[in-house]
Each structure stands twice: as C-alpha cells, then as structure tokens.
PDB file of N, CA and C in Angstrom:
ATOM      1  N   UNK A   1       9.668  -5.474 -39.813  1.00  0.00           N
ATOM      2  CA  UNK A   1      10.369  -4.220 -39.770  1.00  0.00           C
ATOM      3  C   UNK A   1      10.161  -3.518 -41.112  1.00  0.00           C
ATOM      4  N   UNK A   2       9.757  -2.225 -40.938  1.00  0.00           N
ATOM      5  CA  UNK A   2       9.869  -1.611 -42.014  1.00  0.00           C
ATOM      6  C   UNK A   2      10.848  -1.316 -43.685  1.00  0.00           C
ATOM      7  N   UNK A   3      10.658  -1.406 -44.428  1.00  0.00           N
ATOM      8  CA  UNK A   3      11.476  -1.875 -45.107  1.00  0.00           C
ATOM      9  C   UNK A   3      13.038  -0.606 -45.336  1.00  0.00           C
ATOM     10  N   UNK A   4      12.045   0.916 -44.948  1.00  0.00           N
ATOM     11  CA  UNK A   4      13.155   1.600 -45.207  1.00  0.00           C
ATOM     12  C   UNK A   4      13.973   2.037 -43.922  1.00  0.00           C
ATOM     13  N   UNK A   5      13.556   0.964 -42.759  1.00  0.00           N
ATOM     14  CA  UNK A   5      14.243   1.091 -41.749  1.00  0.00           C
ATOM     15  C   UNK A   5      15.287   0.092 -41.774  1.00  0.00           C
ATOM     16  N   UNK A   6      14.912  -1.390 -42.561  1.00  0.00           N
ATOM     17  CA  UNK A   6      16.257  -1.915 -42.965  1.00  0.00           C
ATOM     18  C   UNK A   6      17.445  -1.660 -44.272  1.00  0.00           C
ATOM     19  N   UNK A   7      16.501  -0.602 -44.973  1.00  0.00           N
ATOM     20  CA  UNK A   7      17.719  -0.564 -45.796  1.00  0.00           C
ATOM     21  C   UNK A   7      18.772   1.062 -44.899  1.00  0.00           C
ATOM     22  N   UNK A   8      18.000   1.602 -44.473  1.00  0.00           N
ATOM     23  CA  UNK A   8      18.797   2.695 -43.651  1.00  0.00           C
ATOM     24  C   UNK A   8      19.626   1.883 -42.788  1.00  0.00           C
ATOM     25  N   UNK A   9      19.313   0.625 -41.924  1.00  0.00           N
ATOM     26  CA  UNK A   9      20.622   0.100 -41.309  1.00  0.00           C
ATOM     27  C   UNK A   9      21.720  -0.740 -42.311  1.00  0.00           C
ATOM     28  N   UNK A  10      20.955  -0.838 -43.499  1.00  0.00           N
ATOM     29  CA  UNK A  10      22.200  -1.807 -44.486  1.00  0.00           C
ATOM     30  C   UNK A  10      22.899  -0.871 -44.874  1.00  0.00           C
ATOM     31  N   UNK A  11      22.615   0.790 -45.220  1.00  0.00           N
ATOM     32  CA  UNK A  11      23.553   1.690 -45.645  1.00  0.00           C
ATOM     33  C   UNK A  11      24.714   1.907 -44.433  1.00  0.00           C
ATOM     34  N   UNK A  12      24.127   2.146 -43.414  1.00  0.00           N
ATOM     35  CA  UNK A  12      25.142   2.722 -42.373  1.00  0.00           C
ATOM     36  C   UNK A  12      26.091   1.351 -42.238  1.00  0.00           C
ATOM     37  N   UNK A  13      25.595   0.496 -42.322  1.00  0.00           N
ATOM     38  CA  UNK A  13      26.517  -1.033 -42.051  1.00  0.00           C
ATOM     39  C   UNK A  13      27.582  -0.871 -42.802  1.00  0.00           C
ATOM     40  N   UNK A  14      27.377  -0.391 -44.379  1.00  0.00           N
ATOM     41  CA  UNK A  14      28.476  -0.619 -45.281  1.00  0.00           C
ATOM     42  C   UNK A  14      29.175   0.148 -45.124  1.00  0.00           C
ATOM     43  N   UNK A  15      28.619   1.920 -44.641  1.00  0.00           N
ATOM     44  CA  UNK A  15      29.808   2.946 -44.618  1.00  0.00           C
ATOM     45  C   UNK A  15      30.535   2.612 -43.131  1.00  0.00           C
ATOM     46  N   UNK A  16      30.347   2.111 -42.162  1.00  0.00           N
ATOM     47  CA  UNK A  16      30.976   1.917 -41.211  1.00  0.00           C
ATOM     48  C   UNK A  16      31.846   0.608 -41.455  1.00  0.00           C
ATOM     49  N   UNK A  17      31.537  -0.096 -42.500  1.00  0.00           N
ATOM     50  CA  UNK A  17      32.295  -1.406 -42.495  1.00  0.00           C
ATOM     51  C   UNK A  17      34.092  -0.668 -43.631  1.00  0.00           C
ATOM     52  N   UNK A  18      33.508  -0.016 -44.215  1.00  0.00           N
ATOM     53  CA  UNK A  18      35.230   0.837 -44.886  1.00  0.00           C
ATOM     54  C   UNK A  18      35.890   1.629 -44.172  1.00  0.00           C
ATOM     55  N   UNK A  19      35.046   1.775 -42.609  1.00  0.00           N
ATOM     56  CA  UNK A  19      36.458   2.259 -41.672  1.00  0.00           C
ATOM     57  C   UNK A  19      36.440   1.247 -40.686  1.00  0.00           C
ATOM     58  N   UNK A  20      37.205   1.909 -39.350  1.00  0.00           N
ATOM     59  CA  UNK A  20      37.315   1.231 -38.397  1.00  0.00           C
ATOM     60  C   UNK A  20      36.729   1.647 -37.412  1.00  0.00           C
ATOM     61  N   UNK A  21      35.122   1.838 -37.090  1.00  0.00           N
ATOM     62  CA  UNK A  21      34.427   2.589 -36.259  1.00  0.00           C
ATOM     63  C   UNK A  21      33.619   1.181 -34.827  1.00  0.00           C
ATOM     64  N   UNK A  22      34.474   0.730 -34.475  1.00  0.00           N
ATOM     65  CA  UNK A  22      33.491  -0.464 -33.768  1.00  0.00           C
ATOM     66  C   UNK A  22      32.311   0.076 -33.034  1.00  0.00           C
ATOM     67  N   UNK A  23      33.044   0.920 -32.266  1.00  0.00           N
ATOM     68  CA  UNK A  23      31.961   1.625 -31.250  1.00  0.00           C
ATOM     69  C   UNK A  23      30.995   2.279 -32.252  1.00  0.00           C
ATOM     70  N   UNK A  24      30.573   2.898 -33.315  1.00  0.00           N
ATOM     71  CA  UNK A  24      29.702   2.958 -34.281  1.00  0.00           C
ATOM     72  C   UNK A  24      28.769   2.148 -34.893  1.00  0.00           C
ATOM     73  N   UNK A  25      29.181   0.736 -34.749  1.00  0.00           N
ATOM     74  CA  UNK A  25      29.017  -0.417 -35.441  1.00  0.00           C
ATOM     75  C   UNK A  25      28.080  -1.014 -34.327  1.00  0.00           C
ATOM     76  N   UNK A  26      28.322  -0.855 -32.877  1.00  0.00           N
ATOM     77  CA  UNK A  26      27.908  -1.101 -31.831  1.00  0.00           C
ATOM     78  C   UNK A  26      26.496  -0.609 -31.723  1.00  0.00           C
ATOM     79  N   UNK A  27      26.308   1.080 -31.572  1.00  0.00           N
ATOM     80  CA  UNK A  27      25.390   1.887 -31.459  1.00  0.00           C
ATOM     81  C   UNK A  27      24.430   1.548 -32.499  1.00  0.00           C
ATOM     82  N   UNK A  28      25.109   1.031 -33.671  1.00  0.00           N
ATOM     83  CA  UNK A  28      24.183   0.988 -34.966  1.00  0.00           C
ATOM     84  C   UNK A  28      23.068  -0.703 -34.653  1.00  0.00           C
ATOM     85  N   UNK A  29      23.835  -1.354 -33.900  1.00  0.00           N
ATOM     86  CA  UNK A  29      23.502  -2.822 -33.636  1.00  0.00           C
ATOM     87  C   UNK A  29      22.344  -2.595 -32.712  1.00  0.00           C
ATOM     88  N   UNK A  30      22.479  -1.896 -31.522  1.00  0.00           N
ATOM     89  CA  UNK A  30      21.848  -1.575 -30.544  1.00  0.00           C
ATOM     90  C   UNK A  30      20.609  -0.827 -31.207  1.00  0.00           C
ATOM     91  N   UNK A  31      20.751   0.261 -32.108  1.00  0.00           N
ATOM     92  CA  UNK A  31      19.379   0.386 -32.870  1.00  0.00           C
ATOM     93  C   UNK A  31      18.655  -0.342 -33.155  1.00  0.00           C
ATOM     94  N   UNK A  32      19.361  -1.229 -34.320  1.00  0.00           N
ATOM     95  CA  UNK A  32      18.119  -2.180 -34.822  1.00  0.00           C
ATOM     96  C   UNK A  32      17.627  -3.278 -33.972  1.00  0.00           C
ATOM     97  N   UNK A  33      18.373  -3.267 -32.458  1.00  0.00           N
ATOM     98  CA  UNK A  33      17.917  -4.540 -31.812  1.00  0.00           C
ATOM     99  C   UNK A  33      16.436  -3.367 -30.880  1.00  0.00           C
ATOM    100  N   UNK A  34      16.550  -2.066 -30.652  1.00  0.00           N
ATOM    101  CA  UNK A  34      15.344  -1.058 -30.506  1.00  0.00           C
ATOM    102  C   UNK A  34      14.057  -1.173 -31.517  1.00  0.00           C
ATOM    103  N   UNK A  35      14.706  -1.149 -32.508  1.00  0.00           N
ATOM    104  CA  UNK A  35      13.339  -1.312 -33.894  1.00  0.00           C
ATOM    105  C   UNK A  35      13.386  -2.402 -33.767  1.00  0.00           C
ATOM    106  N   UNK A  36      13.487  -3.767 -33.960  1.00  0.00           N
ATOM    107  CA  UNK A  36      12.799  -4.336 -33.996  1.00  0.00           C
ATOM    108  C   UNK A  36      12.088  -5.224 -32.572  1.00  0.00           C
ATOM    109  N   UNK A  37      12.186  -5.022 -31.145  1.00  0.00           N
ATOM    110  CA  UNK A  37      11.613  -4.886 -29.930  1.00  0.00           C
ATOM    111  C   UNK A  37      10.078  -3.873 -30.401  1.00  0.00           C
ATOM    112  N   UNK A  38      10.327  -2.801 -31.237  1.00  0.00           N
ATOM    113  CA  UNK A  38       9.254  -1.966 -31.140  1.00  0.00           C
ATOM    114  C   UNK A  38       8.337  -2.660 -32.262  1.00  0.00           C
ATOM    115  N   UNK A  39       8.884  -3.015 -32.964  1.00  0.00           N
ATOM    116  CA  UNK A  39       7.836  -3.984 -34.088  1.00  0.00           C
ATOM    117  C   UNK A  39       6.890  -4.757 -33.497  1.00  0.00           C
ATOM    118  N   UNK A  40       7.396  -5.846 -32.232  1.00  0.00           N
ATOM    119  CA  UNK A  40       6.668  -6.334 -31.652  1.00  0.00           C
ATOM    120  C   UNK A  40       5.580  -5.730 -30.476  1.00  0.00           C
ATOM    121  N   UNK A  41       5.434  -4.286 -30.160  1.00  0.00           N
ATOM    122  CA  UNK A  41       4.513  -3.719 -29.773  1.00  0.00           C
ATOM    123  C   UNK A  41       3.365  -3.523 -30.451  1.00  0.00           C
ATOM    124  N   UNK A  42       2.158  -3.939 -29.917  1.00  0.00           N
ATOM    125  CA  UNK A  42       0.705  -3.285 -30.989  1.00  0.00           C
ATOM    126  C   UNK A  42      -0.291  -3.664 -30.034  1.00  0.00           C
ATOM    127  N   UNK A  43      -1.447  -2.983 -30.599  1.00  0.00           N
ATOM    128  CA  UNK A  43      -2.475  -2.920 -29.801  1.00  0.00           C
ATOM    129  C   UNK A  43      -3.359  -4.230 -30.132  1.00  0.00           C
ATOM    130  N   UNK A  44      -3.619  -4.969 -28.771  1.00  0.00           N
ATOM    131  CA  UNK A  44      -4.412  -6.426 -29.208  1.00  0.00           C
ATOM    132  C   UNK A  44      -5.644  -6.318 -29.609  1.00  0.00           C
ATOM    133  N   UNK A  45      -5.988  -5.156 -29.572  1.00  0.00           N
ATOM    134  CA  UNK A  45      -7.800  -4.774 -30.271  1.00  0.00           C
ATOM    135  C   UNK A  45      -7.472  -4.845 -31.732  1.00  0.00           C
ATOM    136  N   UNK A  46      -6.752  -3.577 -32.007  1.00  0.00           N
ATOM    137  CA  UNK A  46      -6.785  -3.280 -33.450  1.00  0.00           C
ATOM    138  C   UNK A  46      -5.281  -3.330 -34.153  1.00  0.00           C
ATOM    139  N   UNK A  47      -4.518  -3.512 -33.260  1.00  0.00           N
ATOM    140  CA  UNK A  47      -3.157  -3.981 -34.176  1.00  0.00           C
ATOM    141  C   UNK A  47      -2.213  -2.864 -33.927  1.00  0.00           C
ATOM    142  N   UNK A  48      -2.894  -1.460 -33.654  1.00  0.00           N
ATOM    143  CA  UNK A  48      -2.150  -0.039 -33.807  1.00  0.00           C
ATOM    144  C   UNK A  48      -0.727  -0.545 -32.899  1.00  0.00           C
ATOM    145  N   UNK A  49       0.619   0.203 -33.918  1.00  0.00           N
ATOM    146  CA  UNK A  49       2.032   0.532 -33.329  1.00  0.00           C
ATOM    147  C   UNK A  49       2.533   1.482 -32.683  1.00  0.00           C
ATOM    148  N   UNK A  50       2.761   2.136 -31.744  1.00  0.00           N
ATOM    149  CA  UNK A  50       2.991   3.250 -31.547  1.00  0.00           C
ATOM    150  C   UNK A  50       4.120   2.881 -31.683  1.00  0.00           C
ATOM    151  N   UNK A  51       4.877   4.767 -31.688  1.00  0.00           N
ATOM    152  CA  UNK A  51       5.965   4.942 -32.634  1.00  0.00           C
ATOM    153  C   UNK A  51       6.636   5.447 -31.366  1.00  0.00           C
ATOM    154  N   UNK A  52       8.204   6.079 -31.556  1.00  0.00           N
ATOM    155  CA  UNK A  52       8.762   5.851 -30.421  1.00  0.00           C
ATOM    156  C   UNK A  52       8.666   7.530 -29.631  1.00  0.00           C
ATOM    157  N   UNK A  53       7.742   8.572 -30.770  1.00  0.00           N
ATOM    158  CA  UNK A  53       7.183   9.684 -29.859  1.00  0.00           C
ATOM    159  C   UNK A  53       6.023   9.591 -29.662  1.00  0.00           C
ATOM    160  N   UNK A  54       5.211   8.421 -29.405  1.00  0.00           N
ATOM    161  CA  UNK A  54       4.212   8.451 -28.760  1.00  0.00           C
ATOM    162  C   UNK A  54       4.330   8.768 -27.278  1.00  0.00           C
ATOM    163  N   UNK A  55       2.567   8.949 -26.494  1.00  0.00           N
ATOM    164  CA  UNK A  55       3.243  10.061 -25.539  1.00  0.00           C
ATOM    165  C   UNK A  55       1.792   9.656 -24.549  1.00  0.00           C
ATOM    166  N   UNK A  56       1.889   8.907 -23.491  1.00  0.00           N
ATOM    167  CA  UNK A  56       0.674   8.458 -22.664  1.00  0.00           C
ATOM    168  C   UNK A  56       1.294   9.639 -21.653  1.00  0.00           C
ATOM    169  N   UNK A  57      -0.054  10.054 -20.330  1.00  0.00           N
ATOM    170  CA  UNK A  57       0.259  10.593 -19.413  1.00  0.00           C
ATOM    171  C   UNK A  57      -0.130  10.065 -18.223  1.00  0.00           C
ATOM    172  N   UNK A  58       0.097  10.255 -17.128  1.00  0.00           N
ATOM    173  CA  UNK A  58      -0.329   9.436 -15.935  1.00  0.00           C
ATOM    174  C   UNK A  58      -1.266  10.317 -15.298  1.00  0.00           C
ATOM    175  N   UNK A  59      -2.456   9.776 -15.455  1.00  0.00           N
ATOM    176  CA  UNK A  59      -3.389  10.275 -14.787  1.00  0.00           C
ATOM    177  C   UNK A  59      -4.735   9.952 -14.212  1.00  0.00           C
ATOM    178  N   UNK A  60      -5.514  10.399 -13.364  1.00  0.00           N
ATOM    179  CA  UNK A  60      -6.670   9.974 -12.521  1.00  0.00           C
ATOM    180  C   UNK A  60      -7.216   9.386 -13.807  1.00  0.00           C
ATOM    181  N   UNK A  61      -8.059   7.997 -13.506  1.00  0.00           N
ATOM    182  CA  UNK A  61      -8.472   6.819 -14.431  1.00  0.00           C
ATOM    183  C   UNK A  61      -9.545   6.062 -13.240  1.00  0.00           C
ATOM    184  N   UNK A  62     -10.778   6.334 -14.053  1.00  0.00           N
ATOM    185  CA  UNK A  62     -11.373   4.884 -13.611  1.00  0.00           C
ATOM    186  C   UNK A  62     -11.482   3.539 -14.195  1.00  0.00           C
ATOM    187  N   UNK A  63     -11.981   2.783 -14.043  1.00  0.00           N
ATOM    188  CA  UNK A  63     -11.922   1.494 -14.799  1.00  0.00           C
ATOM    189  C   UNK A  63     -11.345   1.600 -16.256  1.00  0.00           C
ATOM    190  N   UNK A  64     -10.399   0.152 -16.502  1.00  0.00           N
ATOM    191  CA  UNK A  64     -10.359  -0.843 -15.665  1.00  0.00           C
ATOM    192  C   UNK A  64      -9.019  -0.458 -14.519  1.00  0.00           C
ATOM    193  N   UNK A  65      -8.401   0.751 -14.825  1.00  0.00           N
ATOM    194  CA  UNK A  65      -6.871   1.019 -14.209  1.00  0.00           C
ATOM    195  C   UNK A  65      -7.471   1.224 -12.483  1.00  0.00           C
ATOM    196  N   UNK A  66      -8.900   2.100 -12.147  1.00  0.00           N
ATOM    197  CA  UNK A  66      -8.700   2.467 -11.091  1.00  0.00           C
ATOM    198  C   UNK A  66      -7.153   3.452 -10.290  1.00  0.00           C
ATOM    199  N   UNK A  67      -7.082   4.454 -10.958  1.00  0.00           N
ATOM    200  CA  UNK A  67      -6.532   5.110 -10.051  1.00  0.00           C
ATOM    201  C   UNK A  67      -6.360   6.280  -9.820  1.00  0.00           C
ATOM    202  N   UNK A  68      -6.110   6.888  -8.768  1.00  0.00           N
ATOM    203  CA  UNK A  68      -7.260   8.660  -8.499  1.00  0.00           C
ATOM    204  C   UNK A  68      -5.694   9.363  -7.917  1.00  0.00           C
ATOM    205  N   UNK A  69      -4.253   9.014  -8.210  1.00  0.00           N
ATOM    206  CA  UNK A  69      -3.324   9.352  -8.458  1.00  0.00           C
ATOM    207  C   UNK A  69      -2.473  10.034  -8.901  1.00  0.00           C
ATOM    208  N   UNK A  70      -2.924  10.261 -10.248  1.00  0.00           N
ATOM    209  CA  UNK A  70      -1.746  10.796 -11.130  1.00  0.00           C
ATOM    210  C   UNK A  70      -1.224  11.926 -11.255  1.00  0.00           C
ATOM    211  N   UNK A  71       0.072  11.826 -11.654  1.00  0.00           N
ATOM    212  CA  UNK A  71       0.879  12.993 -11.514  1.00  0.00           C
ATOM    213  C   UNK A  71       1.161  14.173 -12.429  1.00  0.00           C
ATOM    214  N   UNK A  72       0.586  13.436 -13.588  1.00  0.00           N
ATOM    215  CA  UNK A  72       0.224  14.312 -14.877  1.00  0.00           C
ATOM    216  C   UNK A  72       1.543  14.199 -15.684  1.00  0.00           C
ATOM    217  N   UNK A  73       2.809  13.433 -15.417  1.00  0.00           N
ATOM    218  CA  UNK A  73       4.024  13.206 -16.777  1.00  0.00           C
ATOM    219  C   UNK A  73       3.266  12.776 -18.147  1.00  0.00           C
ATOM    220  N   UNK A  74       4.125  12.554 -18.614  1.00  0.00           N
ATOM    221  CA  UNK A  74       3.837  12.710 -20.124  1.00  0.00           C
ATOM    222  C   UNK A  74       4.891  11.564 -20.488  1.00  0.00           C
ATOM    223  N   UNK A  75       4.906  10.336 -20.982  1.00  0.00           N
ATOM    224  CA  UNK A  75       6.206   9.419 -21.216  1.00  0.00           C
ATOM    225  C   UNK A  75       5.968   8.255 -22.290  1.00  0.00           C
ATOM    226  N   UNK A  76       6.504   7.613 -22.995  1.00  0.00           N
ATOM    227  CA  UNK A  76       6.241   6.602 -23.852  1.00  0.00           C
ATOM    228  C   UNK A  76       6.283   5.442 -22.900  1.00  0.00           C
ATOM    229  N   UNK A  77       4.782   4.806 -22.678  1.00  0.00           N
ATOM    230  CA  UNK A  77       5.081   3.552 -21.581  1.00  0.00           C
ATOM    231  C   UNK A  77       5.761   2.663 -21.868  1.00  0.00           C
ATOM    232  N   UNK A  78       6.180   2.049 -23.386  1.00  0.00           N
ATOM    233  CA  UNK A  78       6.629   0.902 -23.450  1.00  0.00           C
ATOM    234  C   UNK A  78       8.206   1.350 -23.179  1.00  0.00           C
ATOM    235  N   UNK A  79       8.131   2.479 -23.182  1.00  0.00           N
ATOM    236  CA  UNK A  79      10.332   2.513 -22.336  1.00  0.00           C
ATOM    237  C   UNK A  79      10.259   1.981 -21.032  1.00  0.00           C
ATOM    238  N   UNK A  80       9.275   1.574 -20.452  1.00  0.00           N
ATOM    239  CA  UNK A  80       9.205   1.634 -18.933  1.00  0.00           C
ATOM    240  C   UNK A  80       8.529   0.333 -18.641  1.00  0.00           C
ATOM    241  N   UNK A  81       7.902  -0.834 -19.533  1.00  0.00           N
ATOM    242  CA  UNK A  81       7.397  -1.387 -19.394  1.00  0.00           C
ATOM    243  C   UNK A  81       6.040  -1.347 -18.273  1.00  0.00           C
ATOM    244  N   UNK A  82       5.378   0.410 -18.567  1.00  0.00           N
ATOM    245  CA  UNK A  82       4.291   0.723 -18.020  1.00  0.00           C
ATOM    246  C   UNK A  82       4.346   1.286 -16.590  1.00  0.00           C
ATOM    247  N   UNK A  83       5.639   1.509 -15.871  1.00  0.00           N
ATOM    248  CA  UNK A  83       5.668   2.084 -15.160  1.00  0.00           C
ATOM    249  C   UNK A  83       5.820   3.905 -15.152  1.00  0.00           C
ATOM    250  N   UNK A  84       5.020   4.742 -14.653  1.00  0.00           N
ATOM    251  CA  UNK A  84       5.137   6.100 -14.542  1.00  0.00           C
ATOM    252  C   UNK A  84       6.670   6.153 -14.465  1.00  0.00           C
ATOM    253  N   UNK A  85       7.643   7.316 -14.778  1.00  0.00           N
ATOM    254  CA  UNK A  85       8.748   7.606 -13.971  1.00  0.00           C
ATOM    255  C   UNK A  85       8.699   9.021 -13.275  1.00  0.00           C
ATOM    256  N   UNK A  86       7.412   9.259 -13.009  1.00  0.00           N
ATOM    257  CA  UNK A  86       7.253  10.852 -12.305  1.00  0.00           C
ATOM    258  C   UNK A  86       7.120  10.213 -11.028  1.00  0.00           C
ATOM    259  N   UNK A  87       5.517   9.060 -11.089  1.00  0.00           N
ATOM    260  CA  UNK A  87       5.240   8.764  -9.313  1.00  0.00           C
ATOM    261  C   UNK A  87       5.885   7.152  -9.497  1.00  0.00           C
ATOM    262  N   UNK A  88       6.014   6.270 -10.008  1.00  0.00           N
ATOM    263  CA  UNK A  88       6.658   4.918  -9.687  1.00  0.00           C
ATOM    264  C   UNK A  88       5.548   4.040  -9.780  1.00  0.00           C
ATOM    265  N   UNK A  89       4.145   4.574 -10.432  1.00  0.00           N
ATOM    266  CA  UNK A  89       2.940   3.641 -10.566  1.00  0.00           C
ATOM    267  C   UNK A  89       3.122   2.817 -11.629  1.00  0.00           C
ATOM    268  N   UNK A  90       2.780   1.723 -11.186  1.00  0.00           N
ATOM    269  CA  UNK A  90       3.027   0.472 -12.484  1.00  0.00           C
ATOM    270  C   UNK A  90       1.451   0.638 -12.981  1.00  0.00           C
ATOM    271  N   UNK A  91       1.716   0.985 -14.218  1.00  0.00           N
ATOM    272  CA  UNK A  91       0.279   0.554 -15.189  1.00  0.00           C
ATOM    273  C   UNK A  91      -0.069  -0.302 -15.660  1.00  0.00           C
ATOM    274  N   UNK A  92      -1.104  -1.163 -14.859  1.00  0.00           N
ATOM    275  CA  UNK A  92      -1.682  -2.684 -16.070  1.00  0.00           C
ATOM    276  C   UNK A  92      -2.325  -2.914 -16.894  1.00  0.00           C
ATOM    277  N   UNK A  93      -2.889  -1.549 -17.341  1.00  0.00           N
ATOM    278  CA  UNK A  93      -3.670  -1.419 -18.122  1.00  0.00           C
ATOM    279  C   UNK A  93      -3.110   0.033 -19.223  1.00  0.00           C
ATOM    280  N   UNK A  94      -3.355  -0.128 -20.660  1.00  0.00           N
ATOM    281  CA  UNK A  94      -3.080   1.000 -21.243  1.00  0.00           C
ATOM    282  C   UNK A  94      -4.215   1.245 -22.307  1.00  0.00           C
ATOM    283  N   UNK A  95      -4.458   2.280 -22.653  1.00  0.00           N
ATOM    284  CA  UNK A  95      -5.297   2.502 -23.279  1.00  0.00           C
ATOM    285  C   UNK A  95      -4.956   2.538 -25.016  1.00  0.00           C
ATOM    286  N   UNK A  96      -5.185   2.318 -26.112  1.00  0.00           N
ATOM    287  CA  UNK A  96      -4.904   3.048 -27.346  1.00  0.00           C
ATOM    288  C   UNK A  96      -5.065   4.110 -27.636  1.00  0.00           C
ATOM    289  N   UNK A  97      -4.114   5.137 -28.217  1.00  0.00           N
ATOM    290  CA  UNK A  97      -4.369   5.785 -29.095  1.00  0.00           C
ATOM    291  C   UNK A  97      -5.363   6.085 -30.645  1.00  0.00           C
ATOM    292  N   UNK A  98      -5.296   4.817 -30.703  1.00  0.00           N
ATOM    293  CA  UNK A  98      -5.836   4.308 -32.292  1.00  0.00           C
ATOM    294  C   UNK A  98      -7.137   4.176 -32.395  1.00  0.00           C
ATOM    295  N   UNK A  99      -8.001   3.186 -31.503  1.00  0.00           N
ATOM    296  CA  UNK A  99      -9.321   2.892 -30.825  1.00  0.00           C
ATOM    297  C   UNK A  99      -9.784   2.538 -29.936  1.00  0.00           C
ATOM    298  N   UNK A 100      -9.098   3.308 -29.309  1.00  0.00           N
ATOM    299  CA  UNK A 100      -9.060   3.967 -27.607  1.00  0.00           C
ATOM    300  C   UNK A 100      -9.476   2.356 -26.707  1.00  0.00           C
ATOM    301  N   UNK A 101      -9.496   1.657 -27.306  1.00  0.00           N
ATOM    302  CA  UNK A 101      -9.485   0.482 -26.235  1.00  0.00           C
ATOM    303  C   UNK A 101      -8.502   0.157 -25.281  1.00  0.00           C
ATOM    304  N   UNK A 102      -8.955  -0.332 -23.811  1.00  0.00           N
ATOM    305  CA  UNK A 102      -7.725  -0.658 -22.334  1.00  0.00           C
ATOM    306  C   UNK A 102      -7.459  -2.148 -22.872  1.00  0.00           C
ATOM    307  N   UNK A 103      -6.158  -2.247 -22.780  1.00  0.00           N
ATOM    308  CA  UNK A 103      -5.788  -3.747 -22.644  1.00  0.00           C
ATOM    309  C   UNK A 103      -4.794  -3.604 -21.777  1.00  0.00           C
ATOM    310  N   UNK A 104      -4.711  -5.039 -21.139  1.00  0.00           N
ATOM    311  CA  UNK A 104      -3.581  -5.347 -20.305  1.00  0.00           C
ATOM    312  C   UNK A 104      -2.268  -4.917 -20.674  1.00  0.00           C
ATOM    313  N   UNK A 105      -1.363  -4.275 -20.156  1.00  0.00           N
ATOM    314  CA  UNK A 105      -0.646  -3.650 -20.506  1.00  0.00           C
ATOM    315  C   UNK A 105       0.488  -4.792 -21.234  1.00  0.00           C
ATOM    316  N   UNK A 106       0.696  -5.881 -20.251  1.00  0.00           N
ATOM    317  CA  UNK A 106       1.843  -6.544 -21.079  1.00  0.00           C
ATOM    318  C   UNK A 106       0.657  -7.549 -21.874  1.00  0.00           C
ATOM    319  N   UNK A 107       0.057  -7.752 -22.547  1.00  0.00           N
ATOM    320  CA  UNK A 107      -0.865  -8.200 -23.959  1.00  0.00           C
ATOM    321  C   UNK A 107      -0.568  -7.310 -25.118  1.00  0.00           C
ATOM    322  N   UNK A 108       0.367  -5.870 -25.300  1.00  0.00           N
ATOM    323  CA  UNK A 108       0.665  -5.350 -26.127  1.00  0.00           C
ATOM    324  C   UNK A 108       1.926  -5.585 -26.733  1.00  0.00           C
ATOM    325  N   UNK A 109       2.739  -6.460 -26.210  1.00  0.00           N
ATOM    326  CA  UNK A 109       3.902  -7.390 -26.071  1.00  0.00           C
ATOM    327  C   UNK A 109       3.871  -8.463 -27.311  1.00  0.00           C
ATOM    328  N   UNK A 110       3.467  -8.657 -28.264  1.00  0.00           N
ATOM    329  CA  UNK A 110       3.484  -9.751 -29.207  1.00  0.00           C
ATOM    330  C   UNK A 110       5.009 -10.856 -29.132  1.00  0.00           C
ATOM    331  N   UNK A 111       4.847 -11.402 -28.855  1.00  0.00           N
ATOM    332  CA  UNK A 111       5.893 -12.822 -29.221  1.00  0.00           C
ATOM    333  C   UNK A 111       7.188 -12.939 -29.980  1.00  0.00           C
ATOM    334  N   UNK A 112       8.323 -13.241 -29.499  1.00  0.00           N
ATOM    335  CA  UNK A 112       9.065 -12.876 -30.261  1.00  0.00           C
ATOM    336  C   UNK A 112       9.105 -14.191 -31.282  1.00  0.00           C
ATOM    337  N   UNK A 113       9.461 -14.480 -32.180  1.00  0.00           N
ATOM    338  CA  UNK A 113       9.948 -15.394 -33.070  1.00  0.00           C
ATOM    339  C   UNK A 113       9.992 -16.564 -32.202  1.00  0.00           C
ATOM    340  N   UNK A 114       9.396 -17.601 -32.537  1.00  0.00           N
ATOM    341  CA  UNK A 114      10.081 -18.951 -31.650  1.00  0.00           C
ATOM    342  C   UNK A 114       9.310 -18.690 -30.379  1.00  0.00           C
ATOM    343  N   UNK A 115       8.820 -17.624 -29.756  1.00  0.00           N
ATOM    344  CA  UNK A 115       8.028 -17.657 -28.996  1.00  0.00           C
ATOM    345  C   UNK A 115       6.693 -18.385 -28.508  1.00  0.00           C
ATOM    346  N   UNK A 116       6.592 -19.230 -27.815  1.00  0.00           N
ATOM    347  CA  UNK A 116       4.875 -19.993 -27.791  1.00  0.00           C
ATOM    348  C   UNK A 116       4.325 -18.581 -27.193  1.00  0.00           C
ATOM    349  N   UNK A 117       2.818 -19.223 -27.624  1.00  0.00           N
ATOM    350  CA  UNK A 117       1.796 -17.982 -27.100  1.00  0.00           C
ATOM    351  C   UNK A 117       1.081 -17.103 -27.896  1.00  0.00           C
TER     352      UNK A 117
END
C-alpha cells in the first residue's frame, strides 16, 4: 500500500478517535479494506495497477475474448469482477492498459497474504 495512503488513514484514525464517530470509524475501515483489495490487482504481463478511475468498455473483441456483442458501457472491471453491468457479459479475458496484453481475467487477482499460489 502506498505509503501516503497509509498515513492519510493514520490521520483520519486519530481525528476520529477524539470524538465519538463509530459510524465514521466504520466507513474509514471499509476504505482501507478497498485499498488494499486494489493493491492486489496488477497486470500478470507487466505488473501495471489500475487505479480506481480506470475505465474498460464492453465491446466487439476478437481473440482471445471472442465476442461480437458489446454494448459500448464504460466501467472499472475489477468492481464487477469482469462482468459488464450494461449487458451481464462475464469477461475472461481483459486486456491492459499499460502493454496492452489479454490475460485471464481472474490471473490479475494476486494472492492475498498467506495465500498459496
């Protein structure tokens, strides 16, 4: 995790810890359990992270996706674990941004801690 993404959650920790904001404390928890889920996204070619306005679209693809479909949305796949939410197409394949290589879509998934594999 980035380093000034943990000290931005150690600040908000402390000013929420001198009141009584639970439900604050909550939302703030639920962030960093978002960042760091997204840490473990990258591209298995070249490593690239996308960030959380990255922006794939669903659309006609030949190999390796094969599909003459698309609806043309615009969405960050990993909210969806690669499914469109315009037509309901599951994507198994995604392409990079970075160096445009297709990989299996869940191979962009890195391991969590303690994870085999």
């Amino acid at each position: 995790m980035p380093l000034d993404a943990i000290n931005e959650i150690v600040l908000r920790f402390l000013d929420l810890k001198r009141g009584d904001r639970t439900g604050d404390l909550e939302s703030l928890l639920e962030r960093f359990r978002d960042t760091a889920r997204a840490q473990r996204i990258r591209c298995p070619t070249c490593g690239w992270q996308p960030g959380t306005g990255s922006r794939w679209f669903c659309a006609d693809t030949g190999a390796p996706e094969y599909f003459s479909a698309g609806c043309g949305i615009g969405w960050n796949t990993f909210e969806t674990r690669g499914r469109c939410p315009g037509c309901d197409h599951q994507w198994r394949w995604t392409a990079c941004q970075a160096c445009g290589a297709w990989a299996r879509h869940d191979d962009w998934y890195a391991p969590e801690d303690g994870d085999e594999g």
